[in-house]
PDB file of N, CA and C in Angstrom:
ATOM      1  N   UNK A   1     278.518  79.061 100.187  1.00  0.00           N
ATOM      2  CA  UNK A   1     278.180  78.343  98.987  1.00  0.00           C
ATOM      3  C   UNK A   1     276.888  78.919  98.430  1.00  0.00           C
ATOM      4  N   UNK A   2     276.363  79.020  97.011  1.00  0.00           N
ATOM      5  CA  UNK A   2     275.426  79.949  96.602  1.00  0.00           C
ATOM      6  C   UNK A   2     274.981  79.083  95.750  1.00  0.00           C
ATOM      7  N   UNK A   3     274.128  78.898  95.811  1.00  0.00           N
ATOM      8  CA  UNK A   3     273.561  77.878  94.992  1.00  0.00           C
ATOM      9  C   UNK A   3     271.946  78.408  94.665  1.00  0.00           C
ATOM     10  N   UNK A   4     271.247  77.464  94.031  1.00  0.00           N
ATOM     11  CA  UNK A   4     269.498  77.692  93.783  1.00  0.00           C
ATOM     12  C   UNK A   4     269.019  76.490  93.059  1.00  0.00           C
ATOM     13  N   UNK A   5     267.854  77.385  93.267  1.00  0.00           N
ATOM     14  CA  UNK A   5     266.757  76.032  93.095  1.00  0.00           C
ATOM     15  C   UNK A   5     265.528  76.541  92.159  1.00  0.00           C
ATOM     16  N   UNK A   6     264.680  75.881  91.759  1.00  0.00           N
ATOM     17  CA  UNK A   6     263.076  76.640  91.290  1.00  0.00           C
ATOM     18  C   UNK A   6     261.715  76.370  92.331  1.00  0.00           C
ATOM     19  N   UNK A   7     261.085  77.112  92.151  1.00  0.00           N
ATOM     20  CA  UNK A   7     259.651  76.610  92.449  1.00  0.00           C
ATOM     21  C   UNK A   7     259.113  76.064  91.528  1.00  0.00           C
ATOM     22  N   UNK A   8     257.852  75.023  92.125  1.00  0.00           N
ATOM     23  CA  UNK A   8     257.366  74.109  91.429  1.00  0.00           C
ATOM     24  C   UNK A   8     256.441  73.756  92.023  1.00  0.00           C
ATOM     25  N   UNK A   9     255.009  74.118  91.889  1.00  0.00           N
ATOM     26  CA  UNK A   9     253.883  73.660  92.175  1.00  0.00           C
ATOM     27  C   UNK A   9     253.578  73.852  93.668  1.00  0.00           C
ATOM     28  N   UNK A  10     254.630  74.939  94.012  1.00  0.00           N
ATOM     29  CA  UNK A  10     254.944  75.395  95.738  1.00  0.00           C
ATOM     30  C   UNK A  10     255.690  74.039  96.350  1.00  0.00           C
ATOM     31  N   UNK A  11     256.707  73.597  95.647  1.00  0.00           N
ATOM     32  CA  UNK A  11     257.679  72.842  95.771  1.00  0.00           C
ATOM     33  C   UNK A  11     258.869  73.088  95.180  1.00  0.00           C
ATOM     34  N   UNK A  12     260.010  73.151  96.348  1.00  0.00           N
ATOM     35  CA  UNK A  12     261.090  73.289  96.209  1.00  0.00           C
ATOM     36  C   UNK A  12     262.239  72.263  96.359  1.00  0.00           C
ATOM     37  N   UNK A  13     263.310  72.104  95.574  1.00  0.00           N
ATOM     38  CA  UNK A  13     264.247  71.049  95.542  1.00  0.00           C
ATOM     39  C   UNK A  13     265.001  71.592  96.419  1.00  0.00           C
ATOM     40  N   UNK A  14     265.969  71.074  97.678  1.00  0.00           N
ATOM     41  CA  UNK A  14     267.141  71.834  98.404  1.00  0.00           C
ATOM     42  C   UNK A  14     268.046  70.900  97.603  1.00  0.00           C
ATOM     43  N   UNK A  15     269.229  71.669  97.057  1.00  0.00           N
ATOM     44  CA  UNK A  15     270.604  71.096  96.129  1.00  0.00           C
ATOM     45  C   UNK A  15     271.260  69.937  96.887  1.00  0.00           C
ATOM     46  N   UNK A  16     271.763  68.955  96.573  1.00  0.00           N
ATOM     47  CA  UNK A  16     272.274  68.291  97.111  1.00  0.00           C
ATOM     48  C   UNK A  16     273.569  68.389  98.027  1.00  0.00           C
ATOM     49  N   UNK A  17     274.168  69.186  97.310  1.00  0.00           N
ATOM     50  CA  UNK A  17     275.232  70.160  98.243  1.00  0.00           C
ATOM     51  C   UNK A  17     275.147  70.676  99.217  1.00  0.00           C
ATOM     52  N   UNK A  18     274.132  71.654  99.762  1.00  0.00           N
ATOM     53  CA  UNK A  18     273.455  71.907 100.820  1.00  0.00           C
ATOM     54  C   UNK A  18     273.256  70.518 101.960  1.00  0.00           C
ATOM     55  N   UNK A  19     272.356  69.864 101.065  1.00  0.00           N
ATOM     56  CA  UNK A  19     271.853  68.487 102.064  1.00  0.00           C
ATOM     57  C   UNK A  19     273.040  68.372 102.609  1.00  0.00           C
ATOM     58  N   UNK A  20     273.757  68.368 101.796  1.00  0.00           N
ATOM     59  CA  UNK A  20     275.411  66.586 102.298  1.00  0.00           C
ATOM     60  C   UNK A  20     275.914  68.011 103.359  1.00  0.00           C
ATOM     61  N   UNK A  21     276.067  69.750 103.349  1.00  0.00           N
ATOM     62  CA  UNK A  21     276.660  70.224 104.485  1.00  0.00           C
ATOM     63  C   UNK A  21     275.929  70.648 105.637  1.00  0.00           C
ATOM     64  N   UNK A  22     274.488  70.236 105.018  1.00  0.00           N
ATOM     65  CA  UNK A  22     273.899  70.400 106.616  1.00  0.00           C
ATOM     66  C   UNK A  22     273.456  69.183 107.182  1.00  0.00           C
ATOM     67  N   UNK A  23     273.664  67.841 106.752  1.00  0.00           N
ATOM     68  CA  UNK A  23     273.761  66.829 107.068  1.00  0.00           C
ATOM     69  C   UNK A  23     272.139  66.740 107.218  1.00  0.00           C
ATOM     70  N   UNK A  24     271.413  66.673 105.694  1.00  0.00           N
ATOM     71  CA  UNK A  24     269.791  66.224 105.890  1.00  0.00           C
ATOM     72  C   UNK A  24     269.807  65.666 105.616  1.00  0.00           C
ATOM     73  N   UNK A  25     268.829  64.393 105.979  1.00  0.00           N
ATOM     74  CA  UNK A  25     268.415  63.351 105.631  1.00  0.00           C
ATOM     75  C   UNK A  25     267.024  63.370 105.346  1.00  0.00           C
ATOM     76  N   UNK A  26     266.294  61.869 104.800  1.00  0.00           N
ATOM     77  CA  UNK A  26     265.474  61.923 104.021  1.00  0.00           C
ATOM     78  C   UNK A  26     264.238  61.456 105.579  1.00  0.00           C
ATOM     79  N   UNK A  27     263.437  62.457 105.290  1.00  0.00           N
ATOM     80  CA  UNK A  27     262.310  62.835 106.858  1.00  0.00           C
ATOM     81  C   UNK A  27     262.834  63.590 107.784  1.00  0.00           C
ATOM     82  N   UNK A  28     264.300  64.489 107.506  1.00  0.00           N
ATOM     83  CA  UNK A  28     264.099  65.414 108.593  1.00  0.00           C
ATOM     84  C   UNK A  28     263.033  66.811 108.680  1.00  0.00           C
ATOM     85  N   UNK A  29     262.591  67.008 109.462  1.00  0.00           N
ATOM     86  CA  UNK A  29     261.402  68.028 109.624  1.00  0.00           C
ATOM     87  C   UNK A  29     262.167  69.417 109.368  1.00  0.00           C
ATOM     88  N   UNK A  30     262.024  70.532 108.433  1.00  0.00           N
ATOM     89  CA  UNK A  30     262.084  71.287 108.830  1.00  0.00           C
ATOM     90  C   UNK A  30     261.426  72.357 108.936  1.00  0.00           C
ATOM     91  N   UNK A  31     261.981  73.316 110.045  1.00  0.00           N
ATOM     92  CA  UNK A  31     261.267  74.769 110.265  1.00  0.00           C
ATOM     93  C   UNK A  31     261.356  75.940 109.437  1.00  0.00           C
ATOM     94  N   UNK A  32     260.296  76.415 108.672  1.00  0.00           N
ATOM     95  CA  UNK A  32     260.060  77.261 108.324  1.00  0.00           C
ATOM     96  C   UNK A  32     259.831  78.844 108.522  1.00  0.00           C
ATOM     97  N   UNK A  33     260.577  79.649 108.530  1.00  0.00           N
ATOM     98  CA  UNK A  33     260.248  81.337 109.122  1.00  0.00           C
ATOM     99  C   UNK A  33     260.795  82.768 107.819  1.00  0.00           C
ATOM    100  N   UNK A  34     259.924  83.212 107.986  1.00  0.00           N
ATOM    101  CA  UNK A  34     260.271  84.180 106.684  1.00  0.00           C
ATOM    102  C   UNK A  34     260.496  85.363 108.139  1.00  0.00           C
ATOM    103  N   UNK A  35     261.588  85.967 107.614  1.00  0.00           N
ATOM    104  CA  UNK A  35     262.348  86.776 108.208  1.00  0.00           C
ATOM    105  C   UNK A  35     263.320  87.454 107.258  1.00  0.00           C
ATOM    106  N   UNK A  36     262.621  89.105 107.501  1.00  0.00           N
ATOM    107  CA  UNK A  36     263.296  90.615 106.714  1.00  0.00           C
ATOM    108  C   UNK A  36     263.157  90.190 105.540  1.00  0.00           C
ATOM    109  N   UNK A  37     261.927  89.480 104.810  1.00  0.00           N
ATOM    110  CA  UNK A  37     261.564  89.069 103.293  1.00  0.00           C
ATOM    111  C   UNK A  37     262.815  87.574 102.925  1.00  0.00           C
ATOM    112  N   UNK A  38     263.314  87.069 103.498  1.00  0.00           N
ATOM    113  CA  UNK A  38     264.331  86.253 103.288  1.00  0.00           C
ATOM    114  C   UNK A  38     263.328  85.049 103.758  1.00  0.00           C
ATOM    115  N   UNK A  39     262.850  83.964 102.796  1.00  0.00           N
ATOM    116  CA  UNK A  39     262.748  82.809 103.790  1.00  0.00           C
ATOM    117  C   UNK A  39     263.958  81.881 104.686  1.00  0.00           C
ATOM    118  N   UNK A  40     263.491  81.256 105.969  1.00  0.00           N
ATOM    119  CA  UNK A  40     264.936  80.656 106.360  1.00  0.00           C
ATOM    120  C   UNK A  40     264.178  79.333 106.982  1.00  0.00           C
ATOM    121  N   UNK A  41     264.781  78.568 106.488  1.00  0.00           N
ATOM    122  CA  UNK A  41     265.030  77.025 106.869  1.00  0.00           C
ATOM    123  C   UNK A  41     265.311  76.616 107.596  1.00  0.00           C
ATOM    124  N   UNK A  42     265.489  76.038 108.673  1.00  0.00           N
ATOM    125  CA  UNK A  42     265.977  75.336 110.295  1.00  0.00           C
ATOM    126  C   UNK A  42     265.297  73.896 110.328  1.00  0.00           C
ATOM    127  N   UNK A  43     266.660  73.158 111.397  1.00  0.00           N
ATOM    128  CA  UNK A  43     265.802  71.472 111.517  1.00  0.00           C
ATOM    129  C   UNK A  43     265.827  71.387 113.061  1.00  0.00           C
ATOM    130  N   UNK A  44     265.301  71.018 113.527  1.00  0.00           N
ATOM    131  CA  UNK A  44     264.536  70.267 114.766  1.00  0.00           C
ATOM    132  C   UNK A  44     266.350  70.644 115.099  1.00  0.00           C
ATOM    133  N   UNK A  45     267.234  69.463 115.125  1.00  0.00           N
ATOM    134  CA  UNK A  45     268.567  69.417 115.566  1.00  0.00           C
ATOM    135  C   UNK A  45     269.313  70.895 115.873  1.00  0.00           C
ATOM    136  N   UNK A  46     269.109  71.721 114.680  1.00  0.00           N
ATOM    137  CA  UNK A  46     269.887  73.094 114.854  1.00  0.00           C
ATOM    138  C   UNK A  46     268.882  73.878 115.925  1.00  0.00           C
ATOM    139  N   UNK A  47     267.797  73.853 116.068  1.00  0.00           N
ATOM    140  CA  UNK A  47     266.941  74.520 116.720  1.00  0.00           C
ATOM    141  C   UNK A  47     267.556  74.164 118.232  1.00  0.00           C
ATOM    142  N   UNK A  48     267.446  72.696 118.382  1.00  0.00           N
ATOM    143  CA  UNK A  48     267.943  72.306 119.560  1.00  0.00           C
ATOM    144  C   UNK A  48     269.038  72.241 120.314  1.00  0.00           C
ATOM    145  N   UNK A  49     270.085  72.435 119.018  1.00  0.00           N
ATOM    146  CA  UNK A  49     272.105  72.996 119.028  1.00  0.00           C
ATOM    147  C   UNK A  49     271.501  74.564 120.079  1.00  0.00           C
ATOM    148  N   UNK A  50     270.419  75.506 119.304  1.00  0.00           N
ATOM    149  CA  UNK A  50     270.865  76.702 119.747  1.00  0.00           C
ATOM    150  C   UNK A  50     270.324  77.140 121.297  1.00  0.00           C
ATOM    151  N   UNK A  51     269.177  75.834 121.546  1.00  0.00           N
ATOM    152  CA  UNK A  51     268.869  76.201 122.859  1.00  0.00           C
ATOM    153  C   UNK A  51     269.524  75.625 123.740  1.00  0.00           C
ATOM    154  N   UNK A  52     270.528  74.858 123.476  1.00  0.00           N
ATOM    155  CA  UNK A  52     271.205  74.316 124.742  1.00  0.00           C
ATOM    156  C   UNK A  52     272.204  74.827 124.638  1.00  0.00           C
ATOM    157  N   UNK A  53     272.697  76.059 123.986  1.00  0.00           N
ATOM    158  CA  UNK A  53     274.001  76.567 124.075  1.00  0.00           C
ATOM    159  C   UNK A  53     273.407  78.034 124.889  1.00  0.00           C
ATOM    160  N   UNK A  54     271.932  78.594 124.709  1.00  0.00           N
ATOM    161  CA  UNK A  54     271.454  79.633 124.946  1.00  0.00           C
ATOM    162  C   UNK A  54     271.596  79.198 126.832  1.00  0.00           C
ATOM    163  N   UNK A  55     270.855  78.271 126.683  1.00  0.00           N
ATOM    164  CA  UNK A  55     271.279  78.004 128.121  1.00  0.00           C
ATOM    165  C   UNK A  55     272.526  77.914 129.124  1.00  0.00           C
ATOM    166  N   UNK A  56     273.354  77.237 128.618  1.00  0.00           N
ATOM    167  CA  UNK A  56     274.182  76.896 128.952  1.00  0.00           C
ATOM    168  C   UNK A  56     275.126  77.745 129.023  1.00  0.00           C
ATOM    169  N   UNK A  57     274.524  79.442 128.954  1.00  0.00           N
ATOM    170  CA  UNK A  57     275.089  80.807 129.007  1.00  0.00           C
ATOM    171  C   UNK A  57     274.969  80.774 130.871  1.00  0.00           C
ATOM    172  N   UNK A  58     273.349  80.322 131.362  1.00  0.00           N
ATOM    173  CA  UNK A  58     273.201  80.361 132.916  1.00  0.00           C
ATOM    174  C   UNK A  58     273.724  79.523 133.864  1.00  0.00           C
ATOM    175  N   UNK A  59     274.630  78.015 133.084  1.00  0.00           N
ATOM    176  CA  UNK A  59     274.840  77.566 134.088  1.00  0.00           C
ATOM    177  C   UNK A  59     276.647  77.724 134.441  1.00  0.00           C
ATOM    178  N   UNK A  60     276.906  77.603 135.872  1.00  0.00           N
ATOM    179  CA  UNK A  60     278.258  77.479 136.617  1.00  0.00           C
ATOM    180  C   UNK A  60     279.110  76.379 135.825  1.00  0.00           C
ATOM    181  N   UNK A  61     280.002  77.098 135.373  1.00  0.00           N
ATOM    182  CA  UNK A  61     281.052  75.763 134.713  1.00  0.00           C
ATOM    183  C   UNK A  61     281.137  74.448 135.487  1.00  0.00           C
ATOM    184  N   UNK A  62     281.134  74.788 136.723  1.00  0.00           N
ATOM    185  CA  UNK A  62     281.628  73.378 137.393  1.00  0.00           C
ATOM    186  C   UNK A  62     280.362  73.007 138.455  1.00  0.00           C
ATOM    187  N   UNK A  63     279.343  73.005 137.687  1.00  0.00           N
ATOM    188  CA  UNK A  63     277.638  73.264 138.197  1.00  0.00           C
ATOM    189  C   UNK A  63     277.540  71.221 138.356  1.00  0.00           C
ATOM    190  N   UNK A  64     277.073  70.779 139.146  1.00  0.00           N
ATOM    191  CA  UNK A  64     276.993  69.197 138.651  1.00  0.00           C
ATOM    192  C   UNK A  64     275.597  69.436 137.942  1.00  0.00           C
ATOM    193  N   UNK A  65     275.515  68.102 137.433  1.00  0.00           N
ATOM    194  CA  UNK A  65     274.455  67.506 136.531  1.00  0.00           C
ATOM    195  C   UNK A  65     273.534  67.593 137.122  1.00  0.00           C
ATOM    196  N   UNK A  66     272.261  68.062 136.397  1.00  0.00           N
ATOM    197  CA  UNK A  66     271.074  68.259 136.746  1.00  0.00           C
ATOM    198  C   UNK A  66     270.153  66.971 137.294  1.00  0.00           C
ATOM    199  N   UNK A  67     270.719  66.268 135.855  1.00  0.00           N
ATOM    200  CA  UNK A  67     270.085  65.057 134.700  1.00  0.00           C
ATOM    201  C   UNK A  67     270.400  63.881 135.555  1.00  0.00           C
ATOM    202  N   UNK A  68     272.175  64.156 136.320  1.00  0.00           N
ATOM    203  CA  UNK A  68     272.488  63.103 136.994  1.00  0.00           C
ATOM    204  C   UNK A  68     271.878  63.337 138.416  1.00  0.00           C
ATOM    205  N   UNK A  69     271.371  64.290 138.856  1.00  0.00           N
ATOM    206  CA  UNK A  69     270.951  64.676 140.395  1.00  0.00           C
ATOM    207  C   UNK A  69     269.961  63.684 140.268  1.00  0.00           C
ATOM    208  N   UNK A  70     268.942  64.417 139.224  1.00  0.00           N
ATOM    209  CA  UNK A  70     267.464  63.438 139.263  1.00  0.00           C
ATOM    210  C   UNK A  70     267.463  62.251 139.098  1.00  0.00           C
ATOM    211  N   UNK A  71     268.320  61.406 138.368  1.00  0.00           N
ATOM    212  CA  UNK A  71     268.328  60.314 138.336  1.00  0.00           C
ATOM    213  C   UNK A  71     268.563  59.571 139.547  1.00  0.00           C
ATOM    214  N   UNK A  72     269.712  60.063 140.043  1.00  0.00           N
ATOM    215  CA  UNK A  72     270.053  59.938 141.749  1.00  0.00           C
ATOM    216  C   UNK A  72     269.023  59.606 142.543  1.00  0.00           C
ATOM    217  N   UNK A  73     268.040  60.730 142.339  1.00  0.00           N
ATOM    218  CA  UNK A  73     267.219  60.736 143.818  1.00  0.00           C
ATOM    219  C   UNK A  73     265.895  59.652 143.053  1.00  0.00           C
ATOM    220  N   UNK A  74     265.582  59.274 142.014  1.00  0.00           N
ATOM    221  CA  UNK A  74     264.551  58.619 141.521  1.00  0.00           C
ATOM    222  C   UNK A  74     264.982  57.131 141.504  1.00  0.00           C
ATOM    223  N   UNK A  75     266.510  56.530 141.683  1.00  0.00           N
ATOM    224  CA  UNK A  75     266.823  55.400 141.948  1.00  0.00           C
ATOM    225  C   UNK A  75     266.803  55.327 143.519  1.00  0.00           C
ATOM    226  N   UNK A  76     267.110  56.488 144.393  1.00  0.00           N
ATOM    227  CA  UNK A  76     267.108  56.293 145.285  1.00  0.00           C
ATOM    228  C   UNK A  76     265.671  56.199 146.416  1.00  0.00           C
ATOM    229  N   UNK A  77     264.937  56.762 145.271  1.00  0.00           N
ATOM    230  CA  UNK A  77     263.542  56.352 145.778  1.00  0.00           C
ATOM    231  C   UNK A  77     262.671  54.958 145.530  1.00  0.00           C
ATOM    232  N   UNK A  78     262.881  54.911 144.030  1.00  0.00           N
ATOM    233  CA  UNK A  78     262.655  53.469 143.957  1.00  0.00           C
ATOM    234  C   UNK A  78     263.339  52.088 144.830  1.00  0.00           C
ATOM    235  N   UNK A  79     264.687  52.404 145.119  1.00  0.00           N
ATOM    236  CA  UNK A  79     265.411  51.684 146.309  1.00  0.00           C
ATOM    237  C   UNK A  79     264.364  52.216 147.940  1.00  0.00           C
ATOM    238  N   UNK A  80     264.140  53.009 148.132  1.00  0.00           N
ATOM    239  CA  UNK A  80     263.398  52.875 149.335  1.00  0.00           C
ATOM    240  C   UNK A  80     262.419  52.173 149.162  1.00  0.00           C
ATOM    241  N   UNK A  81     261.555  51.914 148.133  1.00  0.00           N
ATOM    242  CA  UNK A  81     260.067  51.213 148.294  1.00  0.00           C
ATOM    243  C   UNK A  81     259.874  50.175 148.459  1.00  0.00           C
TER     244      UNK A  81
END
């Protein structure tokens, strides 16, 4: 989709079209990076889509839960005390 916008007082409008397909809402943060003269836009959420997929290159398909181990042993400690 190709769309645009203007500058304005070093303010920019993102089209509404855009918003509704990258699903922004009103206070999402985003990241800013100028890269090969292109500025590029990123939100907290996509940033965080790409590191848990980057990861999730190292772990064993049938690896158990990390998230559920620790929880495990931190109920099971609080049960000892």
């Amino acid at each position: 989709m190709k769309t645009h916008s203007s500058l304005s007082n070093g303010r920019v409008v993102i089209p509404a079209a855009l918003r509704e397909q990258l699903d922004l809402k009103d206070g999402d943060q985003l990241i800013w990076t100028a890269r090969d003269g292109e500025l590029v836009a990123t939100t907290r959420r996509a940033q965080l889509m790409k590191a848990q997929a980057l990861f999730q290159q190292f772990v064993p398909k049938n690896a158990p839960s990390l998230a559920d181990e620790l929880i495990a042993e931190r109920r099971a400690a609080s049960e000892a005390e």
